[in-house]
Protein backbone atom coordinates (compact mmCIF):
# COMPACT_ATOMS: atom_id res chain seq x y z
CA UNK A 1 5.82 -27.30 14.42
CA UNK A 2 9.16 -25.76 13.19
CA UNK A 3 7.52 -25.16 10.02
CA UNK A 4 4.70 -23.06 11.88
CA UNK A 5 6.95 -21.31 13.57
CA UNK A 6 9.29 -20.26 10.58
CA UNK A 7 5.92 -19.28 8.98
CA UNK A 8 4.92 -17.13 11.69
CA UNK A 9 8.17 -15.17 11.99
CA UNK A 10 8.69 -14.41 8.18
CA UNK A 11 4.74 -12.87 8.39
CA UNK A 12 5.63 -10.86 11.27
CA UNK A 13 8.26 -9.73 9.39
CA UNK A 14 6.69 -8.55 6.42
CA UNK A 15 4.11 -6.90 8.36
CA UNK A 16 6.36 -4.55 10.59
CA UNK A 17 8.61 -4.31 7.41
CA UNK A 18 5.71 -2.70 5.47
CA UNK A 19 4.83 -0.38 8.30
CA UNK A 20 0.78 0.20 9.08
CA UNK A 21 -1.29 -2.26 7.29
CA UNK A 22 -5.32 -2.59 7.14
CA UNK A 23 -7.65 -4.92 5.84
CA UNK A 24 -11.48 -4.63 4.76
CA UNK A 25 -13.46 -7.83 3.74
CA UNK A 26 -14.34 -8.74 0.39
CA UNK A 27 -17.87 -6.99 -1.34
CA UNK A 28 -20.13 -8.94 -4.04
CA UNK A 29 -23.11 -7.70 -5.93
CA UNK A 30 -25.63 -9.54 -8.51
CA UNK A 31 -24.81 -9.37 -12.18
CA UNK A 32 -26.87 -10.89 -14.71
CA UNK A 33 -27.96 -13.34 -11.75
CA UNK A 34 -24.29 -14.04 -11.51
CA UNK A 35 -22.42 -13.22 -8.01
CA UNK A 36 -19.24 -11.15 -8.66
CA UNK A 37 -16.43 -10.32 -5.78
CA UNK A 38 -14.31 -7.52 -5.53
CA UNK A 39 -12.62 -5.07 -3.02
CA UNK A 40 -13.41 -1.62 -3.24
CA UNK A 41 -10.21 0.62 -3.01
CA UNK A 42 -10.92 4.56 -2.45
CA UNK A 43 -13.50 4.42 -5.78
CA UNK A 44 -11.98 1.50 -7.58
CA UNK A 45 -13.36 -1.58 -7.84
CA UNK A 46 -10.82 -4.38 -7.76
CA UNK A 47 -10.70 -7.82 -9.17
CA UNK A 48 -9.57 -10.54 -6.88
CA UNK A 49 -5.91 -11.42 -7.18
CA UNK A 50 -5.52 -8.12 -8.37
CA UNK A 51 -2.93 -5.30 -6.81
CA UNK A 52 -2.58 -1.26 -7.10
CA UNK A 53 0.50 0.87 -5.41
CA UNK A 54 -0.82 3.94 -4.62
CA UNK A 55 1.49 6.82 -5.52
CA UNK A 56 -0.45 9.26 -3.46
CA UNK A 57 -0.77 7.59 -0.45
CA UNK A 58 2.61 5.65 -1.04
CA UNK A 59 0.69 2.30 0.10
CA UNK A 60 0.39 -1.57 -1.51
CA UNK A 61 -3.17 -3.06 -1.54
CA UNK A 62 -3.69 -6.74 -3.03
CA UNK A 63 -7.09 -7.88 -3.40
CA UNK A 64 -8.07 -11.57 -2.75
CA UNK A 65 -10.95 -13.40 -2.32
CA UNK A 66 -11.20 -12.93 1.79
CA UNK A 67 -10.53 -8.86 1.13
CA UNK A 68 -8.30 -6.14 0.55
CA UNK A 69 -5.30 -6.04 2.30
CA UNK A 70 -3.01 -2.67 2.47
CA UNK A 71 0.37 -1.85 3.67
CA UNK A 72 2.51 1.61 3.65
CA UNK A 73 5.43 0.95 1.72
CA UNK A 74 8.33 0.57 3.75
CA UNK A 75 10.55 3.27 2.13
CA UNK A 76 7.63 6.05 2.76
CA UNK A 77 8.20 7.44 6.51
CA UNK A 78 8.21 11.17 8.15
CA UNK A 79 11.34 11.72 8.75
CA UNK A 80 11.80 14.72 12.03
CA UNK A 81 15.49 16.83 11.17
CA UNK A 82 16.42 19.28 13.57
CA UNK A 83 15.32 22.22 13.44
CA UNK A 84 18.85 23.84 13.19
CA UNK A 85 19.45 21.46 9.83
CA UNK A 86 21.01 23.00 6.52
CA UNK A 87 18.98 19.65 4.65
CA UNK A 88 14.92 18.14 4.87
CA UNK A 89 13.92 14.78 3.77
CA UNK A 90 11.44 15.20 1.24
CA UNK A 91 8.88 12.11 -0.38
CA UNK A 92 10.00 11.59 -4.35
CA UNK A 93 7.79 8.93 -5.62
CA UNK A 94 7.06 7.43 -2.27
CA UNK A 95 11.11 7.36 -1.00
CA UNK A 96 12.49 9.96 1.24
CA UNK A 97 15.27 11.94 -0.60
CA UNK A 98 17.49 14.64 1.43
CA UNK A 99 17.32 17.87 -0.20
CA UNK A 100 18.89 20.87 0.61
CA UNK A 101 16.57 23.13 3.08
CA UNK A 102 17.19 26.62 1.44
CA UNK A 103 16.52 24.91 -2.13
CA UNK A 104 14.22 21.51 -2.32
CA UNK A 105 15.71 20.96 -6.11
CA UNK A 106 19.12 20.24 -4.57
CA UNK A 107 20.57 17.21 -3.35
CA UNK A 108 21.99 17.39 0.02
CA UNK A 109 25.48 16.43 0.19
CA UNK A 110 26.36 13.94 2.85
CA UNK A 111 28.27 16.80 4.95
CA UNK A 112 25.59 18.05 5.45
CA UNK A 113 22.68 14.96 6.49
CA UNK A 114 21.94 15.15 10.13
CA UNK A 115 22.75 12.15 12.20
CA UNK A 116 20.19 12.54 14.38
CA UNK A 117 16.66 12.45 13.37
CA UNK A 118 13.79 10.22 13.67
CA UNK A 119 11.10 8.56 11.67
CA UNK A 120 7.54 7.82 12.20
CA UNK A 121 4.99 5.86 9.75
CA UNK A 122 2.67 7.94 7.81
């Protein structure tokens, strides 16, 4: 029971630590009178056991045999500064950088990061 329980917890945490997730079954077709699976991932077919981050979409999908199952990446929120902020938090390669408001290619020094914002999923 204990082990159950420890099992449950550490999926729940990986789920709400990878923000939204979905999942869509498994498809097959017929070749050479020979059933193949895959998942089908935007127009990509994908091999079972197979997985793709999407840099786009800033999202982890891992194909098995019951489906494809998809997860935002937990460093890729939208992050709300005030409006009254000198820095933005802008998406580099699926992480939020701070970046100075009047000039994106600048880092925003520390000073200057708001304390208070808040972040949503994508």
């Amino acid at each position: 029971m204990n082990t159950v329980l420890c099992l449950f917890v550490v999926l729940v945490s990986i789920t709400v630590g990878n923000g939204a997730v979905s999942f869509s079954p498994s498809e097959s077709e017929t070749v050479y009178g020979e059933k193949v699976q895959f998942c089908k991932y935007k127009d990509i077919r994908m091999l079972p056991v197979s997985t793709i981050k999407d840099y786009d979409s800033c999202e982890k999908c891992v194909c098995t045999e019951r489906g494809l199952s998809c997860a935002t990446l937990r460093t890729a929120f939208h992050v709300n500064t005030p409006a009254n902020s000198k820095c933005v938090s802008v998406r580099i390669g699926c992480v939020n950088r701070w970046r100075r408001k009047s000039n994106k290619n600048k880092k925003c020094p520390k000073s200057l990061i708001p304390r208070d914002f808040t972040m949503v999923g994508k």
